[in-house]
N, C-alpha and C. Protein backbone atom coordinates (compact mmCIF):
# COMPACT_ATOMS: atom_id res chain seq x y z
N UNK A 1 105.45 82.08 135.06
CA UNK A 1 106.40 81.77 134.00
C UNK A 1 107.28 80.61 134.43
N UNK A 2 107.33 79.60 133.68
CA UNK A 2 108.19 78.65 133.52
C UNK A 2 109.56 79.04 133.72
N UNK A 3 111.09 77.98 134.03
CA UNK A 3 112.34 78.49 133.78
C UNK A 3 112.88 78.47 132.39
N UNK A 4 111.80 77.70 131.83
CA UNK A 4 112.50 77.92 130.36
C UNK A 4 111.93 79.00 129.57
N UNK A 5 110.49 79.79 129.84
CA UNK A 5 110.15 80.97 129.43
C UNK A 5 110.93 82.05 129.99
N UNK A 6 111.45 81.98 131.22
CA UNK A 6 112.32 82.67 131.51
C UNK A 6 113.58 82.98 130.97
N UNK A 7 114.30 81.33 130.50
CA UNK A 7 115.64 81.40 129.79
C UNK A 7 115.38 81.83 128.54
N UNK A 8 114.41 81.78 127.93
CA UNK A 8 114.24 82.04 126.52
C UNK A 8 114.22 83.70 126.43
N UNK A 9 113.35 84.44 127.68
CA UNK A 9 112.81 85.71 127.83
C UNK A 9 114.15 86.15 127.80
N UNK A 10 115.26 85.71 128.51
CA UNK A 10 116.35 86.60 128.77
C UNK A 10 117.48 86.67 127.49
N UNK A 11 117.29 85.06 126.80
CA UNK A 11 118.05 84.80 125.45
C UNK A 11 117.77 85.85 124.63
N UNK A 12 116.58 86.48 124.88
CA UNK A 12 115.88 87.27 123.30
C UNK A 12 116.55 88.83 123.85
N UNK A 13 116.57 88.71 125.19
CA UNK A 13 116.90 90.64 126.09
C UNK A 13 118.22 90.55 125.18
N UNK A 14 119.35 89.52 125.31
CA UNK A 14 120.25 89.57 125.37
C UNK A 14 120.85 89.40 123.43
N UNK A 15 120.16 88.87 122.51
CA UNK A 15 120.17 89.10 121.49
C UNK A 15 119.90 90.63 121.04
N UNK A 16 118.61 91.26 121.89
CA UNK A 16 117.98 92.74 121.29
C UNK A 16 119.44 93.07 121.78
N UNK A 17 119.98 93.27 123.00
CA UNK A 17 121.03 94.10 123.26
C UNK A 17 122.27 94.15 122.16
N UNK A 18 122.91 93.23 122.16
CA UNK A 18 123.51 92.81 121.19
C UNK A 18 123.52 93.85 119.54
N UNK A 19 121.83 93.50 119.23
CA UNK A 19 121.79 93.90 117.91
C UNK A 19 122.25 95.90 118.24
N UNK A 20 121.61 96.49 119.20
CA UNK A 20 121.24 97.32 119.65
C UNK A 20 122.74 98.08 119.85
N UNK A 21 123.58 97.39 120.21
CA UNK A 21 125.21 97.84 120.35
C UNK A 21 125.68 98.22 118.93
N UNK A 22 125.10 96.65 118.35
CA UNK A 22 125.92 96.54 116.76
C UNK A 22 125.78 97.30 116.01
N UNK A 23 124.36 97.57 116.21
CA UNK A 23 123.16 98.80 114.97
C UNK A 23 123.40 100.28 115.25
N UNK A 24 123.35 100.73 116.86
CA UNK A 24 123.98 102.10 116.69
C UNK A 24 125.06 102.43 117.33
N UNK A 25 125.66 101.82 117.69
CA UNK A 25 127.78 102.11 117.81
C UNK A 25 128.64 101.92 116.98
N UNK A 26 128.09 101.02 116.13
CA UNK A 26 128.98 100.25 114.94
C UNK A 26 127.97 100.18 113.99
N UNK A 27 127.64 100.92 113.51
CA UNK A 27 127.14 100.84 112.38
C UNK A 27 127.68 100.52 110.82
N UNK A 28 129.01 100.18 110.99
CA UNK A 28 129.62 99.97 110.14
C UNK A 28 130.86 98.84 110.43
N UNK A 29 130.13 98.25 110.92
CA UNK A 29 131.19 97.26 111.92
C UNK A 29 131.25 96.19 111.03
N UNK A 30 130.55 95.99 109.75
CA UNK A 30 130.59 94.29 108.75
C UNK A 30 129.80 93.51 109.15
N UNK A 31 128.39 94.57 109.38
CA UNK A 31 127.23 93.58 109.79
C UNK A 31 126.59 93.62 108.26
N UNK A 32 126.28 92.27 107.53
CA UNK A 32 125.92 92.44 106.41
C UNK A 32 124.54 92.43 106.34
N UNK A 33 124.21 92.99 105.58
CA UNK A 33 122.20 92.92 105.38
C UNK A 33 121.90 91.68 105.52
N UNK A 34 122.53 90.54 105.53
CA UNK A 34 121.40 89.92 105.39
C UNK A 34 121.63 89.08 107.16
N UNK A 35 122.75 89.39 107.60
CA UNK A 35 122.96 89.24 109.16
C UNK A 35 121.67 90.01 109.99
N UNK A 36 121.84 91.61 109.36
CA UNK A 36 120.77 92.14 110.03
C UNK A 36 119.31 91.54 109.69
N UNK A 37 119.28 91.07 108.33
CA UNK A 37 117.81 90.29 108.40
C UNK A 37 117.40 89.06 109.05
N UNK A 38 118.63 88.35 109.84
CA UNK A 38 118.76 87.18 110.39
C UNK A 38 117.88 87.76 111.67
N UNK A 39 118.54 88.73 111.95
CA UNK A 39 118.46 89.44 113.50
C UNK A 39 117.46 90.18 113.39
N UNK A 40 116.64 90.68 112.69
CA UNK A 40 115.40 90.98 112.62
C UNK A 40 114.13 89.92 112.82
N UNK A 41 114.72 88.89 111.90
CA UNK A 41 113.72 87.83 111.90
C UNK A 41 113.57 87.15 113.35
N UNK A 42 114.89 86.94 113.49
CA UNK A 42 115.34 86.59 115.19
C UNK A 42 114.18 86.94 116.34
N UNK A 43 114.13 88.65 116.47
CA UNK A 43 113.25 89.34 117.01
C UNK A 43 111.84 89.53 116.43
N UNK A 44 111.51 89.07 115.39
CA UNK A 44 110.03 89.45 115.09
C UNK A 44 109.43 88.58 114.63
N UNK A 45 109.80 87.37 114.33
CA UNK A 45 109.05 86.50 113.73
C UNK A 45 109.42 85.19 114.12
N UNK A 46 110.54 84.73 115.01
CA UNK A 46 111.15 83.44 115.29
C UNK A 46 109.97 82.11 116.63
N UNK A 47 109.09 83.19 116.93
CA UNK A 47 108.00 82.88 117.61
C UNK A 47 107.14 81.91 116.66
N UNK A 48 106.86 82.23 115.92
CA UNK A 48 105.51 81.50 115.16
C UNK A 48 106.87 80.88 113.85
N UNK A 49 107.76 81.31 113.60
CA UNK A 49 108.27 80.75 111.95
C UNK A 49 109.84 80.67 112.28
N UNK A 50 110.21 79.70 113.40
CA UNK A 50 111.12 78.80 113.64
C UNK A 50 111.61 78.01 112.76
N UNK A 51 112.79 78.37 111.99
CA UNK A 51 113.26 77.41 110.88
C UNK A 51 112.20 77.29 109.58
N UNK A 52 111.33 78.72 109.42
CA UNK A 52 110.63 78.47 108.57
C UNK A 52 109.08 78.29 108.41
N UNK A 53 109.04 77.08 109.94
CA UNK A 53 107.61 76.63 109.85
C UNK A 53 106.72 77.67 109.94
N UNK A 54 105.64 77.72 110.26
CA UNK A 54 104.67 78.27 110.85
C UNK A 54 103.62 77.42 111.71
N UNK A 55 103.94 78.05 113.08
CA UNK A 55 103.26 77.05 114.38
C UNK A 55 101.68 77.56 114.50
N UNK A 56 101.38 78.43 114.16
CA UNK A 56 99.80 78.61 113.96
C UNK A 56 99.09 78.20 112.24
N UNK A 57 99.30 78.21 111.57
CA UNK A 57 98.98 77.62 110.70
C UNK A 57 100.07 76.70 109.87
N UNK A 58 99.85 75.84 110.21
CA UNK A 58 101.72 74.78 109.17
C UNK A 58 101.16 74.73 107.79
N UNK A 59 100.29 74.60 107.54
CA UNK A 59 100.35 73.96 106.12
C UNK A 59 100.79 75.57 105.40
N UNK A 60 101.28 76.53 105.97
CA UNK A 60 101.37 78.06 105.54
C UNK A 60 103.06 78.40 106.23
N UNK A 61 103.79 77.55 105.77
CA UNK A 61 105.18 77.60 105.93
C UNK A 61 105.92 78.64 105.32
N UNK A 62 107.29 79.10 105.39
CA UNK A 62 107.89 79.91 104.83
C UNK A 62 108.87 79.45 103.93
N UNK A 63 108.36 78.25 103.58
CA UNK A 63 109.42 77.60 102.47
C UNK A 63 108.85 77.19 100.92
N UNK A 64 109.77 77.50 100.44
CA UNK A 64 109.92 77.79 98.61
C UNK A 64 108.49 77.21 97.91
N UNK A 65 108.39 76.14 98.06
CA UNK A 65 107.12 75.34 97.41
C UNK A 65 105.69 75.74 98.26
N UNK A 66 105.79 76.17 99.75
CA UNK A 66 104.73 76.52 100.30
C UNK A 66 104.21 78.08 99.78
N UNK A 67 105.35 79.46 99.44
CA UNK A 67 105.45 80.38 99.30
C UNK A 67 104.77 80.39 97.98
N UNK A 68 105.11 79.45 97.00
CA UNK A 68 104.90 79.68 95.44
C UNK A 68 103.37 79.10 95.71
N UNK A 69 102.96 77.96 95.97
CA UNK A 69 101.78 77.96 95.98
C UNK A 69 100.73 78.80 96.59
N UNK A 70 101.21 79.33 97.07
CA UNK A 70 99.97 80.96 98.10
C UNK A 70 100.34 81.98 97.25
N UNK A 71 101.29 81.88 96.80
CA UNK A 71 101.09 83.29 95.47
C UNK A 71 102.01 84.17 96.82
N UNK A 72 103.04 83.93 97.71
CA UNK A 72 104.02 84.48 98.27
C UNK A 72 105.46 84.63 98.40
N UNK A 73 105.52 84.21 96.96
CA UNK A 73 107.22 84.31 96.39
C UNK A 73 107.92 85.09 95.73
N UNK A 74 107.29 86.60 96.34
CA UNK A 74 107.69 87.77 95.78
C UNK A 74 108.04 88.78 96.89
N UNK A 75 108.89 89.79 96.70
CA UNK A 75 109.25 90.22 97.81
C UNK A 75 107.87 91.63 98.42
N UNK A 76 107.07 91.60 97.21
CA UNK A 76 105.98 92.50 97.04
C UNK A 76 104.98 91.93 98.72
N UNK A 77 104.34 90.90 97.86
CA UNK A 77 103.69 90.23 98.74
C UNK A 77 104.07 89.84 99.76
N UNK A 78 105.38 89.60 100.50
CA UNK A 78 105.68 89.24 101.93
C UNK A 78 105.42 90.59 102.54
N UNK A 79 106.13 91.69 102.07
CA UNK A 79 106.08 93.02 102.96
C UNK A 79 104.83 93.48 102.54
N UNK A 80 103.78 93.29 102.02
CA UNK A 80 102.53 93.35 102.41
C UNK A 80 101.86 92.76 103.38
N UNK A 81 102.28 91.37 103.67
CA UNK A 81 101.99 90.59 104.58
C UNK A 81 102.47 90.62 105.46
N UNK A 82 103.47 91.33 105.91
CA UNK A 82 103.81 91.65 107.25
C UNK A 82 103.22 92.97 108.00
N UNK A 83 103.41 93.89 106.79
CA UNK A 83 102.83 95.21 107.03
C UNK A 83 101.45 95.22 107.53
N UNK A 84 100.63 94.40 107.31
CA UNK A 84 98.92 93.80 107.18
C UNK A 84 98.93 92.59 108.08
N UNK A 85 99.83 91.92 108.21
CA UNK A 85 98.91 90.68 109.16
C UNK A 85 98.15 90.18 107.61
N UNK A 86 97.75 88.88 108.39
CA UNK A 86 96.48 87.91 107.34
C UNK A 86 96.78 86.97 108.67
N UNK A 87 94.92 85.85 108.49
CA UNK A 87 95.02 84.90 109.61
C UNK A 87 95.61 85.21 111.06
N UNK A 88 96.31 84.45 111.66
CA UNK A 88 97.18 84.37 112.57
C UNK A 88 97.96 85.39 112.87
N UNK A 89 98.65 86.07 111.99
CA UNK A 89 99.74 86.60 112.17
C UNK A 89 99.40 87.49 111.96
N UNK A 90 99.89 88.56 113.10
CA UNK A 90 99.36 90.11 113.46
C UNK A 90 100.58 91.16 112.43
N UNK A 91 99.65 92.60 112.49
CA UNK A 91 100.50 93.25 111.23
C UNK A 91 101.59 94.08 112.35
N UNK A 92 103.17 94.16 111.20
CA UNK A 92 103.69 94.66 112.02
C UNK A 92 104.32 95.64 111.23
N UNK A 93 103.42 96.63 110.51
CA UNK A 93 103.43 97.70 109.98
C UNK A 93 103.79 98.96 110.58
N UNK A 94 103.29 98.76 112.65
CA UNK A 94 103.00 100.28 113.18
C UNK A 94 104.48 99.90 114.40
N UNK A 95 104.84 98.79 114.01
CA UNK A 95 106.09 97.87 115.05
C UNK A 95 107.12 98.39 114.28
N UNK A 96 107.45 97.67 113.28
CA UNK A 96 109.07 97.92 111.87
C UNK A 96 108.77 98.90 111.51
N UNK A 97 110.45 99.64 110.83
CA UNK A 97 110.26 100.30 109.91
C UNK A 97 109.97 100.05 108.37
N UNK A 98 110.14 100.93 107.99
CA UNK A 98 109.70 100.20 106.21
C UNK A 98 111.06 99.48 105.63
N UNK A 99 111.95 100.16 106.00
CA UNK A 99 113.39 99.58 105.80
C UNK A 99 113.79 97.99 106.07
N UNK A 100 113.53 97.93 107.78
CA UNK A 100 113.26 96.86 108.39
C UNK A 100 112.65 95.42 107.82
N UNK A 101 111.57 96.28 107.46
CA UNK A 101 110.71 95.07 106.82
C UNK A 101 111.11 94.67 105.42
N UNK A 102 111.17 95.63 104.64
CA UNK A 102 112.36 95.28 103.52
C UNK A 102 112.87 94.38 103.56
N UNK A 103 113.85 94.88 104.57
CA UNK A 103 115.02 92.98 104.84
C UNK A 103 114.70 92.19 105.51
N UNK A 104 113.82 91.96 106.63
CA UNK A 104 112.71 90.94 106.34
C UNK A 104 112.46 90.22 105.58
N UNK A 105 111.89 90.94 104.32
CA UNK A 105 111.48 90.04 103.55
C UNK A 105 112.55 89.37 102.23
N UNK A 106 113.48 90.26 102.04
CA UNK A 106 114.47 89.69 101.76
C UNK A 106 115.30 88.62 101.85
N UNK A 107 115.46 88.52 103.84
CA UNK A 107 115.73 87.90 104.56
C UNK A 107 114.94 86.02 104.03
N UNK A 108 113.98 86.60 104.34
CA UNK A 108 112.51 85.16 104.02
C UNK A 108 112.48 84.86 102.56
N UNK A 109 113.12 85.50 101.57
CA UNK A 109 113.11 85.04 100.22
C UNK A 109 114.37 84.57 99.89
N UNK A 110 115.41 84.85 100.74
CA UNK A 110 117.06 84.59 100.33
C UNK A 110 117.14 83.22 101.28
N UNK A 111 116.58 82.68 102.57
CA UNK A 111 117.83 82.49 103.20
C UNK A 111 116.83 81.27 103.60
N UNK A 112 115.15 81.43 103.80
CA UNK A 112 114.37 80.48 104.85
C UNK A 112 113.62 79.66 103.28
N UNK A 113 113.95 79.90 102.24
CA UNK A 113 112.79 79.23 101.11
C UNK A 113 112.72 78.02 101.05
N UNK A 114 114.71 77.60 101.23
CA UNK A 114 115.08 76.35 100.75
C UNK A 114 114.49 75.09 101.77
C-alpha cells in the first residue's frame, strides 16, 4: 500500500467513526437526512462516483441528463440498482439496509443530479 492509500484508508476509518458516534449516541443530534445521505454515499459509493462521475463506466454518470437518459431518474430505479448491482457496480443489497439505501438514493436524486 501506497502513503496515500494509506491516508485515504485512515480518512474513511475516521469518517465511519464519526458517523458511528453521530448515528448511535446522538441520534438526535440535527443530523439531517440528507447529511446522513451525504455520509452514506461517503462510505459506499465515493470510490467509483466521486462528485458524481462514474470511474468504471463514465459515459454512466450520476448526473441529471446522464440519469434521464438510462431511464435512472427515479428513486424506484436507483434503489434497484443498488440493491442488484448492473455492469461494474456490485449489489449492495446484503451490505445496506433498506432504509439506508432509501437515502441513498434520495441522496443521488436531490443533491449529485445537478
Amino acid at each position: 500500500m501506497t502513503i496515500i492509500n494509506i491516508f485515504q484508508f485512515f480518512c474513511f476509518l475516521k469518517k465511519l467513526f464519526l458517523f458511528f458516534i453521530f448515528y448511535f449516541f446522538f441520534p438526535n443530534s440535527g443530523i439531517t437526512i440528507e447529511k446522513k445521505g451525504e455520509i452514506l454515499f461517503s462510505e459506499n459509493c465515493i470510490a467509483c462516483h466521486r462528485g458524481g462521475q462514474n470511474i468504471i463506466i463514465p459515459e454512466k454518470s450520476l448526473k441529471k441528463d446522464v440519469l434521464e437518459n438510462n431511464g435512472m431518474n427515479n428513486k424506484e430505479s436507483i434503489i434497484y440498482q443498488i440493491i442488484n448491482g448492473k455492469n461494474g457496480m456490485p449489489a449492495f443489497g446484503g451490505r445496506l439496509k433498506e432504509y439506508e439505501i432509501e437515502i441513498i438514493a434520495n441522496y443521488i436524486l436531490n443533491e449529485l443530479k445537478n
